[in-house]
PDB file of N, CA and C in Angstrom:
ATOM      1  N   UNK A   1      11.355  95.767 -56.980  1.00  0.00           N
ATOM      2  CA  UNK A   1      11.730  94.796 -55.971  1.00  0.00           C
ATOM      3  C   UNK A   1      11.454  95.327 -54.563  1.00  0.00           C
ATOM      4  N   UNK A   2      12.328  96.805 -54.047  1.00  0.00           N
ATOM      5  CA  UNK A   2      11.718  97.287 -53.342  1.00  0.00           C
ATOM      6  C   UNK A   2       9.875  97.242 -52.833  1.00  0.00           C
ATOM      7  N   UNK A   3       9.496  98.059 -53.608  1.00  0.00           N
ATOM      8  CA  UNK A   3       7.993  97.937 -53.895  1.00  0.00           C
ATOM      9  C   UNK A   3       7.165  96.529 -53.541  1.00  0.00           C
ATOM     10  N   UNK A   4       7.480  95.698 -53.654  1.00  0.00           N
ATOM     11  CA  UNK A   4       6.725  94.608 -53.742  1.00  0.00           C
ATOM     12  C   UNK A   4       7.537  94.160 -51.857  1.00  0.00           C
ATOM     13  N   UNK A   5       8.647  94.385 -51.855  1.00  0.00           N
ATOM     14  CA  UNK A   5       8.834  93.887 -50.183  1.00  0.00           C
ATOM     15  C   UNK A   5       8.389  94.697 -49.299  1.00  0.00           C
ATOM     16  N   UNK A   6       8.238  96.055 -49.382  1.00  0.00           N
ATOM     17  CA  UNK A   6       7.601  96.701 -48.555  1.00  0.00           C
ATOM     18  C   UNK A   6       5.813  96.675 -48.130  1.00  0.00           C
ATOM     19  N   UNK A   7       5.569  96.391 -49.891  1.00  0.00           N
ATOM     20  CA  UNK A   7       3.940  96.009 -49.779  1.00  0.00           C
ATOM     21  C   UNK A   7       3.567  94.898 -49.023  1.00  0.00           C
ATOM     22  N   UNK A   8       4.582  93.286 -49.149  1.00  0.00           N
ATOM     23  CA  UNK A   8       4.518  92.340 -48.399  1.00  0.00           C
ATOM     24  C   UNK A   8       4.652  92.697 -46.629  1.00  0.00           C
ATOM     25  N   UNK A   9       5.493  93.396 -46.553  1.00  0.00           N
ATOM     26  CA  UNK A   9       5.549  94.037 -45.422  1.00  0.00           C
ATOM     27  C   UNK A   9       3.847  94.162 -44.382  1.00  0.00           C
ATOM     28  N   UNK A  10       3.412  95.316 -45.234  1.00  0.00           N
ATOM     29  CA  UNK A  10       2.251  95.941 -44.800  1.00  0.00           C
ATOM     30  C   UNK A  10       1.243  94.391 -44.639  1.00  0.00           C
ATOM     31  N   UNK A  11       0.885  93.819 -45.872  1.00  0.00           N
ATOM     32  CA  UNK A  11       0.115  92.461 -46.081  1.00  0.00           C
ATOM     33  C   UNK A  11       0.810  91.669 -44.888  1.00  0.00           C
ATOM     34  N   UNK A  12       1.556  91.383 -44.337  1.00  0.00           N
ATOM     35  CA  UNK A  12       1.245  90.556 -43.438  1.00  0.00           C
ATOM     36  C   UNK A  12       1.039  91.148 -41.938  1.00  0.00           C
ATOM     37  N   UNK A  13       1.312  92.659 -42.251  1.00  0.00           N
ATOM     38  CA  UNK A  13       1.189  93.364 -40.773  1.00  0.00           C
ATOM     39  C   UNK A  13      -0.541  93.201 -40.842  1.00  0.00           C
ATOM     40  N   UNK A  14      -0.946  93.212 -41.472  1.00  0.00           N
ATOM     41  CA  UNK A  14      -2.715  93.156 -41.853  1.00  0.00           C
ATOM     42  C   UNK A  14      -2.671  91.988 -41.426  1.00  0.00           C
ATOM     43  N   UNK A  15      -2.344  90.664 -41.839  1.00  0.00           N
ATOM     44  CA  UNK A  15      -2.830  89.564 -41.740  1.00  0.00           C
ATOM     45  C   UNK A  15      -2.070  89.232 -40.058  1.00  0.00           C
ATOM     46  N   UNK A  16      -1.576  89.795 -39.632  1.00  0.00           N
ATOM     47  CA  UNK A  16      -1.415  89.564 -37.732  1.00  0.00           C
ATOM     48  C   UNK A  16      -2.244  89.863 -37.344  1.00  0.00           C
ATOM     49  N   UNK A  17      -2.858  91.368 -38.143  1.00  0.00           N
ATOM     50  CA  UNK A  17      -3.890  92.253 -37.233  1.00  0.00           C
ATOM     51  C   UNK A  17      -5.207  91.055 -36.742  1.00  0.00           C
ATOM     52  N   UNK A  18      -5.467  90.319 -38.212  1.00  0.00           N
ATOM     53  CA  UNK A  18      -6.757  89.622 -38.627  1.00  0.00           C
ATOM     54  C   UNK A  18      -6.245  88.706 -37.711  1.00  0.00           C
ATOM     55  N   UNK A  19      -5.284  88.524 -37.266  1.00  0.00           N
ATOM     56  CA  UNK A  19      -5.101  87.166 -36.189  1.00  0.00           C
ATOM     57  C   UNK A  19      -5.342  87.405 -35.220  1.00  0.00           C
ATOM     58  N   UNK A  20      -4.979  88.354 -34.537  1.00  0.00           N
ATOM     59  CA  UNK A  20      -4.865  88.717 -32.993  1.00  0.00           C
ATOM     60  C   UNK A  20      -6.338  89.260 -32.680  1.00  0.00           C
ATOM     61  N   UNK A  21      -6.810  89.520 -33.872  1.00  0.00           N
ATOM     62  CA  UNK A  21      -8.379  90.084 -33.754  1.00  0.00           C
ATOM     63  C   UNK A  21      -9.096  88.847 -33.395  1.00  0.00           C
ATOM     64  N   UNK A  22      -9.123  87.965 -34.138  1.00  0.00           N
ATOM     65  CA  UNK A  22      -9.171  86.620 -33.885  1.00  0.00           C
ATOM     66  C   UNK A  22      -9.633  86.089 -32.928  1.00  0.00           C
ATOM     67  N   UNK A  23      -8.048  86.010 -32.331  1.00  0.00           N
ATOM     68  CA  UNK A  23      -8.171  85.538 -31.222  1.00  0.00           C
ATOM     69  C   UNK A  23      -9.086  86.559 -29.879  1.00  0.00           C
ATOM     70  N   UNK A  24      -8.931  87.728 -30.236  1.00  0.00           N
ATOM     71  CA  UNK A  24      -9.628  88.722 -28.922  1.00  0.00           C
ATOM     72  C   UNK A  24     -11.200  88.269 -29.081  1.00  0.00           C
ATOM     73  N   UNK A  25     -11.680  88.073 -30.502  1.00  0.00           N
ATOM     74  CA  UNK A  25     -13.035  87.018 -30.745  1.00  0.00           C
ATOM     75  C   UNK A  25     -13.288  86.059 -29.960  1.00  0.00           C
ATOM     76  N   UNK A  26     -12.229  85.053 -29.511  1.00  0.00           N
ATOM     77  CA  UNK A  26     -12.644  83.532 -29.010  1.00  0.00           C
ATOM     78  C   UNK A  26     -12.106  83.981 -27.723  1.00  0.00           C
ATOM     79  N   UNK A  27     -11.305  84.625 -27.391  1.00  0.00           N
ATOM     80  CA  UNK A  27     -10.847  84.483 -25.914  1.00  0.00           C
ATOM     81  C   UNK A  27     -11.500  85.902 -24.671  1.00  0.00           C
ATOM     82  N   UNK A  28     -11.887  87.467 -25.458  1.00  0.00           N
ATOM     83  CA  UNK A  28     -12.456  87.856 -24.371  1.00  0.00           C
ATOM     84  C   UNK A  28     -13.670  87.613 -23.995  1.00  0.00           C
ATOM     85  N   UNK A  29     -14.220  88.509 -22.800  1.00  0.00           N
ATOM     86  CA  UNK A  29     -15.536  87.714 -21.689  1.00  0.00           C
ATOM     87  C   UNK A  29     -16.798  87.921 -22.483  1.00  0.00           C
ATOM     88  N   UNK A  30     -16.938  89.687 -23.095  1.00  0.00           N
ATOM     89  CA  UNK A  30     -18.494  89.739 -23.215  1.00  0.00           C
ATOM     90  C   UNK A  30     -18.082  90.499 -24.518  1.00  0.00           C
ATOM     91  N   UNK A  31     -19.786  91.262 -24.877  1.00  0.00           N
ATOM     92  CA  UNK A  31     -19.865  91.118 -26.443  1.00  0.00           C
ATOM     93  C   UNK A  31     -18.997  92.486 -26.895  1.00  0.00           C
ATOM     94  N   UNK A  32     -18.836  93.557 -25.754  1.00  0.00           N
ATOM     95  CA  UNK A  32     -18.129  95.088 -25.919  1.00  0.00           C
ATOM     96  C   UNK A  32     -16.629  95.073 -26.048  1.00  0.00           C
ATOM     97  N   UNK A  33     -15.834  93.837 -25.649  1.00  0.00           N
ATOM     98  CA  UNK A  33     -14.687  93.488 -25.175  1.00  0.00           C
ATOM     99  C   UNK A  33     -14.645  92.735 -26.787  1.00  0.00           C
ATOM    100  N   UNK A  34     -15.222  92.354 -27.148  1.00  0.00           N
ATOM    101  CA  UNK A  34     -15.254  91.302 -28.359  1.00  0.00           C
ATOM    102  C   UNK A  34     -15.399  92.200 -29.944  1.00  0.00           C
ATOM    103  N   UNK A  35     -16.337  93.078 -28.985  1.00  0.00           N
ATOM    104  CA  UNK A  35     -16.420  94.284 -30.411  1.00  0.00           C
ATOM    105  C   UNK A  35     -15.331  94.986 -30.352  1.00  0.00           C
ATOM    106  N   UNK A  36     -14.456  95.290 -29.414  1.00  0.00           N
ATOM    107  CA  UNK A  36     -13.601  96.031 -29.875  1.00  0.00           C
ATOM    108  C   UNK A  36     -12.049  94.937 -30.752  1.00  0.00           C
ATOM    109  N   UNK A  37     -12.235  94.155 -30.029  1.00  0.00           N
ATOM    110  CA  UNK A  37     -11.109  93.349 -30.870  1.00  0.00           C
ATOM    111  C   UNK A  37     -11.549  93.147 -32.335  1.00  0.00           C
ATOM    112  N   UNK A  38     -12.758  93.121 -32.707  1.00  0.00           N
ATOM    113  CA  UNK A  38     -13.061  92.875 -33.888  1.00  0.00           C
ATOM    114  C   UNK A  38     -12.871  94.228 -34.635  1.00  0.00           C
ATOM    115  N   UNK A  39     -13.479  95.837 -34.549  1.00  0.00           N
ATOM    116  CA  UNK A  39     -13.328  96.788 -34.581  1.00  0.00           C
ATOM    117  C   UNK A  39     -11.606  96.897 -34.986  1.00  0.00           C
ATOM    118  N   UNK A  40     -11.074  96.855 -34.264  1.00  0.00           N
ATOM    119  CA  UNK A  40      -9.080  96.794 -34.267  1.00  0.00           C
ATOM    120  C   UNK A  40      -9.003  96.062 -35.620  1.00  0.00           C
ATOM    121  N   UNK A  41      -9.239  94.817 -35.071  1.00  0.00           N
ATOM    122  CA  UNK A  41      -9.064  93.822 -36.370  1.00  0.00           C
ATOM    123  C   UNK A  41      -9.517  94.616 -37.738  1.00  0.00           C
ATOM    124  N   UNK A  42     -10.251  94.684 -37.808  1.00  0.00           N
ATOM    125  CA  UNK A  42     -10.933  95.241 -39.216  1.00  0.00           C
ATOM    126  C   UNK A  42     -10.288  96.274 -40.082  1.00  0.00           C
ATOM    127  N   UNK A  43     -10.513  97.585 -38.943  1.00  0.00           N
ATOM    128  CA  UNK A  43      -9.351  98.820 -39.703  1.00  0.00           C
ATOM    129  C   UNK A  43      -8.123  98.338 -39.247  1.00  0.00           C
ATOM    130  N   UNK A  44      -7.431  98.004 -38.796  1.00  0.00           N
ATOM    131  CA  UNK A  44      -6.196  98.110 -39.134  1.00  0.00           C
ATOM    132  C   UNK A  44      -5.899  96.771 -39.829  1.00  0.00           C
ATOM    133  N   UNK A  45      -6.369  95.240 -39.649  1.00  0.00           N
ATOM    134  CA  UNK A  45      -6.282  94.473 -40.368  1.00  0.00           C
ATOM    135  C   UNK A  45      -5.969  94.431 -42.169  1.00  0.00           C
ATOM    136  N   UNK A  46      -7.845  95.081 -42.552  1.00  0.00           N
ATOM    137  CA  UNK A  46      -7.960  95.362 -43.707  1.00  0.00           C
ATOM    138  C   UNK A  46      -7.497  96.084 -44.035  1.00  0.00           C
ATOM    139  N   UNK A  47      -7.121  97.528 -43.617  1.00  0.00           N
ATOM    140  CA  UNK A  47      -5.804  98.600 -44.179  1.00  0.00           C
ATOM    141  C   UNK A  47      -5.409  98.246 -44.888  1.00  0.00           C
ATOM    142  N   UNK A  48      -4.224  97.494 -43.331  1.00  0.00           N
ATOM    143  CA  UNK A  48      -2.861  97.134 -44.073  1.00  0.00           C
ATOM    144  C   UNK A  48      -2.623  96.194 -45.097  1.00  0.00           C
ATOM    145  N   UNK A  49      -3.739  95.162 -45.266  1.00  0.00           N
ATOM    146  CA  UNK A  49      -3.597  94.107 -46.227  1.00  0.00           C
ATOM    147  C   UNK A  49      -3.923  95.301 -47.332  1.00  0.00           C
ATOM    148  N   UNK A  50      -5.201  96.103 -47.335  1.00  0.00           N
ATOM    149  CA  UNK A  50      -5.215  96.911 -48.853  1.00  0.00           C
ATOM    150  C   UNK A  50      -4.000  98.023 -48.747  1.00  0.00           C
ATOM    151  N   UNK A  51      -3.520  98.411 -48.271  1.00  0.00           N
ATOM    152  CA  UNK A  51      -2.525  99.629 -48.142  1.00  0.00           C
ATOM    153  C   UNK A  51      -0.986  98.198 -48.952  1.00  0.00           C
ATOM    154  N   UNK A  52      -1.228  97.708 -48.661  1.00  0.00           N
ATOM    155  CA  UNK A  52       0.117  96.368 -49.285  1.00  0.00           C
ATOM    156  C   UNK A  52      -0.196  96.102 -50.588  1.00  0.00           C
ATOM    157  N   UNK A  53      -1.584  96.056 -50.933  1.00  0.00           N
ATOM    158  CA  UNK A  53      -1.773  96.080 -52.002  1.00  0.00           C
ATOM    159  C   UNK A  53      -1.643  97.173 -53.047  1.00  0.00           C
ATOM    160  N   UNK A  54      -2.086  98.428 -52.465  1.00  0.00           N
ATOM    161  CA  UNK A  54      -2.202  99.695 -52.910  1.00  0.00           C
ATOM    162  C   UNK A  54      -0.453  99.535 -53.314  1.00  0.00           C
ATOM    163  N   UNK A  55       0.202  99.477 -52.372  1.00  0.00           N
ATOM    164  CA  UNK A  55       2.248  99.597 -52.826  1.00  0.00           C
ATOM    165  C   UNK A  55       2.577  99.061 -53.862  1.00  0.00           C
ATOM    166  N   UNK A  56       2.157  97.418 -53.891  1.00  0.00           N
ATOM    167  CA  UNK A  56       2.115  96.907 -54.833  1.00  0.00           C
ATOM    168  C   UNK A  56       1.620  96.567 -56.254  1.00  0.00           C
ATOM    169  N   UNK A  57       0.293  97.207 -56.497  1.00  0.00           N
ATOM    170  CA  UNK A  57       0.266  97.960 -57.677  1.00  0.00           C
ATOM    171  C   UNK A  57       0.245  99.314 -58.184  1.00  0.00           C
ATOM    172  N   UNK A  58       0.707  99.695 -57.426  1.00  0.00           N
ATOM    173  CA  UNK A  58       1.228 101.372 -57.717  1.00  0.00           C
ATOM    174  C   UNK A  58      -0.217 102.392 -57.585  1.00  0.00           C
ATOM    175  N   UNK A  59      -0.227 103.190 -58.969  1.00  0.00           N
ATOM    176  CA  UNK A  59      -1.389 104.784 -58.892  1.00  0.00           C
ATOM    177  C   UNK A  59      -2.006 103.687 -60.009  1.00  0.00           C
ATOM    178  N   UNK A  60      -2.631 102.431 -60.107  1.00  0.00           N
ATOM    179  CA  UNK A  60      -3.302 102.481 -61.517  1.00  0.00           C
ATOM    180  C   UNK A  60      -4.965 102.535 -60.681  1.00  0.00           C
ATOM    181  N   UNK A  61      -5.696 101.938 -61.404  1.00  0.00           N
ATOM    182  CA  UNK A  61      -7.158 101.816 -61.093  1.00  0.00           C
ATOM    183  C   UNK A  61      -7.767 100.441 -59.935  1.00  0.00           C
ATOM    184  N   UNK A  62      -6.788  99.699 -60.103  1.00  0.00           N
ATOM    185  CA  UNK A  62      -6.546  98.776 -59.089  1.00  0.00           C
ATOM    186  C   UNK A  62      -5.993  99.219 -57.359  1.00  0.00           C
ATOM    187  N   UNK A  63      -4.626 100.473 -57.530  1.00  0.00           N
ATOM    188  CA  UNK A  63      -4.462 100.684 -56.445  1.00  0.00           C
ATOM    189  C   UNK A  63      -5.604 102.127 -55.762  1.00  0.00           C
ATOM    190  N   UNK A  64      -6.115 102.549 -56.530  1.00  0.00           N
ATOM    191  CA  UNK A  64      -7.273 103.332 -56.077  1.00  0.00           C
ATOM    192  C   UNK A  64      -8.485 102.772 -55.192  1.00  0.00           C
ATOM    193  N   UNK A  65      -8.574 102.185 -55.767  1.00  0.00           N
ATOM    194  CA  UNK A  65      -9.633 101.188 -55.224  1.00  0.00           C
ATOM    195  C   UNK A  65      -9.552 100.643 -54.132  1.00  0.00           C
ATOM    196  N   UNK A  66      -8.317 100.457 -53.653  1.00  0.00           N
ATOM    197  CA  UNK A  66      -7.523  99.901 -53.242  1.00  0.00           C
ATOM    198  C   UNK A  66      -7.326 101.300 -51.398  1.00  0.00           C
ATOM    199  N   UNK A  67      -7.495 101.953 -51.901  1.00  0.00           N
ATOM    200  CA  UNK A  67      -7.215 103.076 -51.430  1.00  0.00           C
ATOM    201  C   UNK A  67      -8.497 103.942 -50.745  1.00  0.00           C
ATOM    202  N   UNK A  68      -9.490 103.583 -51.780  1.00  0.00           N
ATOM    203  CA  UNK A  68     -11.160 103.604 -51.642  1.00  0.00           C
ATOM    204  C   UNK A  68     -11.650 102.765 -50.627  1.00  0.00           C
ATOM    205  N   UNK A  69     -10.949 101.893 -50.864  1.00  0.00           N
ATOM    206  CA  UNK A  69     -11.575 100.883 -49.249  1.00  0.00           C
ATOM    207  C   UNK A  69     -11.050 100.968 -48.478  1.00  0.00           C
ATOM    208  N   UNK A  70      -9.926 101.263 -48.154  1.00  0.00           N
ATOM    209  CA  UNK A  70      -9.158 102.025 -46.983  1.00  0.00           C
ATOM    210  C   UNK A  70      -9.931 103.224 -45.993  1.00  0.00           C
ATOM    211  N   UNK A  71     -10.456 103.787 -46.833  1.00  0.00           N
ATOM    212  CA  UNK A  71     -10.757 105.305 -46.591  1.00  0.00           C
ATOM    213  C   UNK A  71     -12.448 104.984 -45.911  1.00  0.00           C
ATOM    214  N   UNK A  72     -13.138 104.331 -47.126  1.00  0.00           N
ATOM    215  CA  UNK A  72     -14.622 103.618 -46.760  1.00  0.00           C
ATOM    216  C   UNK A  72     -14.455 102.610 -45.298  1.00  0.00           C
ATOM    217  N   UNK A  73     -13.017 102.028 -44.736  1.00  0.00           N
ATOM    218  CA  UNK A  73     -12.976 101.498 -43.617  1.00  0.00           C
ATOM    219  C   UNK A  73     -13.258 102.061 -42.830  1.00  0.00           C
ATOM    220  N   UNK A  74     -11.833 103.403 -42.700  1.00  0.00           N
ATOM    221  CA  UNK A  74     -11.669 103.704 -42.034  1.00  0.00           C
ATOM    222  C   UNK A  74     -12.736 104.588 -41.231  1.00  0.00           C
ATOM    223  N   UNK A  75     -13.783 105.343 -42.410  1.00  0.00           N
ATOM    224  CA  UNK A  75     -14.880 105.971 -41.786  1.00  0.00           C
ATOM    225  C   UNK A  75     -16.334 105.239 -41.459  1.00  0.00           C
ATOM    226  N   UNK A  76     -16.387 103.842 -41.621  1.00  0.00           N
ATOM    227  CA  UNK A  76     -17.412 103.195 -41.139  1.00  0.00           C
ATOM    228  C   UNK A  76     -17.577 102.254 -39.846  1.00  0.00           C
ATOM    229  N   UNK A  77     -16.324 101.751 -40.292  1.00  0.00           N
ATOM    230  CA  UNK A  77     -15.635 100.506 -38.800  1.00  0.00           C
ATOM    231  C   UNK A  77     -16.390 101.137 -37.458  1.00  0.00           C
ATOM    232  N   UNK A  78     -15.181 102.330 -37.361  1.00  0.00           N
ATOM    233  CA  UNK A  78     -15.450 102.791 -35.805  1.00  0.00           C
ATOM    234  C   UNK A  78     -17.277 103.548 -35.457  1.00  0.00           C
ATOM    235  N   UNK A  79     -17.742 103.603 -36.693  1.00  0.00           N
ATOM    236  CA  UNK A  79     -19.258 104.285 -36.100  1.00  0.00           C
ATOM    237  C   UNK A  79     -19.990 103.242 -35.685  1.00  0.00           C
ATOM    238  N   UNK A  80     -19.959 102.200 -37.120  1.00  0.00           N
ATOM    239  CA  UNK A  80     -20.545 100.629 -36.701  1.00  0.00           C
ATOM    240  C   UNK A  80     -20.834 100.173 -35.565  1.00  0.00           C
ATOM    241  N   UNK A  81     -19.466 100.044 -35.088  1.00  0.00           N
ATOM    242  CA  UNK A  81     -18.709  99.379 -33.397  1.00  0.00           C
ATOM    243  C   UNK A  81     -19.839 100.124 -32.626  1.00  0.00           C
ATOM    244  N   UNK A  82     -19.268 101.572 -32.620  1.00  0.00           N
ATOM    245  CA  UNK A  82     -20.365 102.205 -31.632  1.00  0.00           C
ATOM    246  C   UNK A  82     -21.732 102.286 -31.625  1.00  0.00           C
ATOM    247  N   UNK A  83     -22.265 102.160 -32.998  1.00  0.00           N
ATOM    248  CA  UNK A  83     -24.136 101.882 -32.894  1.00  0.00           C
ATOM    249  C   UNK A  83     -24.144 100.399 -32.360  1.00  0.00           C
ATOM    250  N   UNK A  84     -23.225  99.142 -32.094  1.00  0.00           N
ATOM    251  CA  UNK A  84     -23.580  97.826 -32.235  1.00  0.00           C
ATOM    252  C   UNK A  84     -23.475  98.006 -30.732  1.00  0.00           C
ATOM    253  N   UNK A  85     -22.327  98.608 -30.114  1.00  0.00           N
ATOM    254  CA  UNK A  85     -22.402  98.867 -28.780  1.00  0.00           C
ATOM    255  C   UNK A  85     -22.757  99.480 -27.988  1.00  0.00           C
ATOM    256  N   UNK A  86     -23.501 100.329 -28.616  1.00  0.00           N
ATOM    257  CA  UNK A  86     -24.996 101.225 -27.944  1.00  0.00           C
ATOM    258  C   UNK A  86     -26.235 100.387 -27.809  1.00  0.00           C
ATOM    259  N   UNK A  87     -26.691  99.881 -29.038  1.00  0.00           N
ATOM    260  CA  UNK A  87     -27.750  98.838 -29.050  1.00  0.00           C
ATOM    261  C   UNK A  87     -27.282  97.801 -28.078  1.00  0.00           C
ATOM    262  N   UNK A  88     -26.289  97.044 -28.012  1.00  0.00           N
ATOM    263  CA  UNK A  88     -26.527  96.238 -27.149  1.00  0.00           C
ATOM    264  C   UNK A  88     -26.312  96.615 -25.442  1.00  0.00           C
ATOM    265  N   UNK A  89     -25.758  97.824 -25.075  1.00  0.00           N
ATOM    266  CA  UNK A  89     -26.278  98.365 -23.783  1.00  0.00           C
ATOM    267  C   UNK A  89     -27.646  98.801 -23.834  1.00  0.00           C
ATOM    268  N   UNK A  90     -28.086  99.230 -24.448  1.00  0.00           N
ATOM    269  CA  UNK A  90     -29.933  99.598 -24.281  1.00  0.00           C
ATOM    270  C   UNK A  90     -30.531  98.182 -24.245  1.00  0.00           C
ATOM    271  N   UNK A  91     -30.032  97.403 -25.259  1.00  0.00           N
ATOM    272  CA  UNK A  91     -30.380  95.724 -25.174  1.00  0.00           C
ATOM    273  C   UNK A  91     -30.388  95.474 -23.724  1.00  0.00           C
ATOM    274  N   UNK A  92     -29.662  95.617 -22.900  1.00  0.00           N
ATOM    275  CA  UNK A  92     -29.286  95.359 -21.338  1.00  0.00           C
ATOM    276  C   UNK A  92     -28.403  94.422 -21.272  1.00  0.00           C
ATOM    277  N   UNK A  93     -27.345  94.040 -22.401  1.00  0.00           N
ATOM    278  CA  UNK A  93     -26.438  92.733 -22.482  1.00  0.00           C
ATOM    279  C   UNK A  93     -25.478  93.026 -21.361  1.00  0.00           C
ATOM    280  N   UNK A  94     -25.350  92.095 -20.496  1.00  0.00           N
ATOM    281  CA  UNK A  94     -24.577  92.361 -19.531  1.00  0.00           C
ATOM    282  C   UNK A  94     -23.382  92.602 -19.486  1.00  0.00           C
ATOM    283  N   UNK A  95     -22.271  93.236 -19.438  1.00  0.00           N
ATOM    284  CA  UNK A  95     -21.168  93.750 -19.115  1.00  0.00           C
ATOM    285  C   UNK A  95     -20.353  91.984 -18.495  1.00  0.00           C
ATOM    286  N   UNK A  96     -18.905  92.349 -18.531  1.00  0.00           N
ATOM    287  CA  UNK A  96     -18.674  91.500 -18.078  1.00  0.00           C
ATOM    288  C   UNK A  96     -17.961  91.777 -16.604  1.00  0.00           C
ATOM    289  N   UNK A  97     -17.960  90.663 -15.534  1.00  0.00           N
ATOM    290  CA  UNK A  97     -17.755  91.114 -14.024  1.00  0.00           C
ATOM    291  C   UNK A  97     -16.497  91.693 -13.664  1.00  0.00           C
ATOM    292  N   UNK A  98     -15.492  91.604 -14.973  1.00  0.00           N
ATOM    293  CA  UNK A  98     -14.391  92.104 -14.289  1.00  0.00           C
ATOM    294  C   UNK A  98     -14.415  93.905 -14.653  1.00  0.00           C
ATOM    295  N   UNK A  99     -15.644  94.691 -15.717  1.00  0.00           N
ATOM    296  CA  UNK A  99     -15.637  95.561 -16.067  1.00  0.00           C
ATOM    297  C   UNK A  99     -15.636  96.580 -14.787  1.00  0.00           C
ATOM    298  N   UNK A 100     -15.166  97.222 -15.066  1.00  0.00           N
ATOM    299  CA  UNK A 100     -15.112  98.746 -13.714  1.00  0.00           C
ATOM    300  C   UNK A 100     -15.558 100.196 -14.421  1.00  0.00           C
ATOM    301  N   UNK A 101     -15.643 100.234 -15.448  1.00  0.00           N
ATOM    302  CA  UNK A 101     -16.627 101.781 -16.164  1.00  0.00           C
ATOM    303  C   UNK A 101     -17.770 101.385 -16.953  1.00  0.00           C
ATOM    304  N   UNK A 102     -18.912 102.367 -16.895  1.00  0.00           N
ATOM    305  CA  UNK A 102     -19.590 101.669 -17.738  1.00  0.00           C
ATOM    306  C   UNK A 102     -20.011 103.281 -18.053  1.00  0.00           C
ATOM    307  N   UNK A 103     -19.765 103.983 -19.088  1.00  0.00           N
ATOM    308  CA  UNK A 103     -19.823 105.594 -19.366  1.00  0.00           C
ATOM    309  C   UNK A 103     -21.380 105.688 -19.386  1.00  0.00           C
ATOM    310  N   UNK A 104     -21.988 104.643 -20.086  1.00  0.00           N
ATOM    311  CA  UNK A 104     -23.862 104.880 -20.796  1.00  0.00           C
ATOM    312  C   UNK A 104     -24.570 104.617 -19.223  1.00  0.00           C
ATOM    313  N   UNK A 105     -23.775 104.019 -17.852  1.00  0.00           N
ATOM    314  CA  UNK A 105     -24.768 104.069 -17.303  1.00  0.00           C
ATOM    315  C   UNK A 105     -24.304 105.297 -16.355  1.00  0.00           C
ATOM    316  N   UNK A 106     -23.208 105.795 -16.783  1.00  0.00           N
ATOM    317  CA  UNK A 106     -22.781 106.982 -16.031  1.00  0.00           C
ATOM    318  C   UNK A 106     -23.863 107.895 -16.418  1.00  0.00           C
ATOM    319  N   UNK A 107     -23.651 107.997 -17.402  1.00  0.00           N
ATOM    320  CA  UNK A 107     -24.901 109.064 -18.258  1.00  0.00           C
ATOM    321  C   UNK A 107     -26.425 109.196 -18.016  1.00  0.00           C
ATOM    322  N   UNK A 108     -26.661 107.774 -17.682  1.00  0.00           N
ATOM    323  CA  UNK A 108     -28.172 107.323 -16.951  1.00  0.00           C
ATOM    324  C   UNK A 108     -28.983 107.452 -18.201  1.00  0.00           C
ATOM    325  N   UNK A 109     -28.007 106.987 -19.962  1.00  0.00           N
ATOM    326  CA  UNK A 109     -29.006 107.032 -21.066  1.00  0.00           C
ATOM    327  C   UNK A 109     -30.110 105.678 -20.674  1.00  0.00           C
ATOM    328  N   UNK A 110     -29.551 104.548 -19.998  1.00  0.00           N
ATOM    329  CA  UNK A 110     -31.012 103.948 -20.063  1.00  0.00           C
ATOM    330  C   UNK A 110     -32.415 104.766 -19.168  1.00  0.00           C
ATOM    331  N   UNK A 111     -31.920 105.371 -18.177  1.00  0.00           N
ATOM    332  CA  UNK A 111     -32.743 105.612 -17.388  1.00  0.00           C
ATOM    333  C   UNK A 111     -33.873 107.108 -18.247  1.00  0.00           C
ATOM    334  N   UNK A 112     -32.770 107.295 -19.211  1.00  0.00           N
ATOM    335  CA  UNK A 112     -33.992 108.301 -20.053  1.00  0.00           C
ATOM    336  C   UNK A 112     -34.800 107.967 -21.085  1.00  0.00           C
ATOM    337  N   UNK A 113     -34.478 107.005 -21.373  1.00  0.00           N
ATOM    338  CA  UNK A 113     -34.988 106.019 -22.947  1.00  0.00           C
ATOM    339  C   UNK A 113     -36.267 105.322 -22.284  1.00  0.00           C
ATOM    340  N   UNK A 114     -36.195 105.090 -20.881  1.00  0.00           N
ATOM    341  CA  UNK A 114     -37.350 104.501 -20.253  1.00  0.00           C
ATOM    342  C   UNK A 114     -38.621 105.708 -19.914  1.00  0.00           C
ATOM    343  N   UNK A 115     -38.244 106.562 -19.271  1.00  0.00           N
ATOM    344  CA  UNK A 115     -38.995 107.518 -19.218  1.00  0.00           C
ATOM    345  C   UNK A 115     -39.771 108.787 -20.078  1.00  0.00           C
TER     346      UNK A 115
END
């Protein structure tokens, strides 16, 4: 009984994540601001929905798996994000106007990729 309310627990802390990710989708300005809400969304979204699941069926072959995609999230999400948001600064996608850092042009990587 325990077990299964705590797993519900986690499953809907996942399914806020997938909301609020959501929404950072439809409501921020440009595509870096958008990747990161999606990025958030994802690992911690999908986690927690599989980590709720993982509680709820215990150590069998189901909660492994379970546990396997957790782990396969957690080490792909955040590299993803960053090759999608590298490519699209070399892309030249514009930033949005209220941005105030921009680290890649601190670095002046476009200015070496050209030369």
């Amino acid at each position: 009984m325990i077990r299964e309310t705590i797993g519900m627990v986690f499953i809907f802390i996942g399914i806020a994540f997938d909301f609020f990710g959501v929404l950072g989708l439809v409501r921020l300005p440009d595509v870096y601001n958008r990747l990161q809400a999606a990025t958030k969304c994802v690992t911690f979204g999908s986690a927690g929905i599989l980590f709720g699941t993982f509680i709820i069926q215990g150590f069998n072959s189901f909660g492994f798996k379970a546990l396997i995609g957790i782990t396969f999230i957690f080490l792909t999400s955040p590299v993803a994000a960053h090759a999608i948001s590298r490519a699209a600064h070399r892309a030249r996608i514009p930033l949005a106007k209220e941005t105030i850092v921009d680290e890649y042009e601190k670095d002046k990587e476009l200015k070496e990729q050209t030369t």
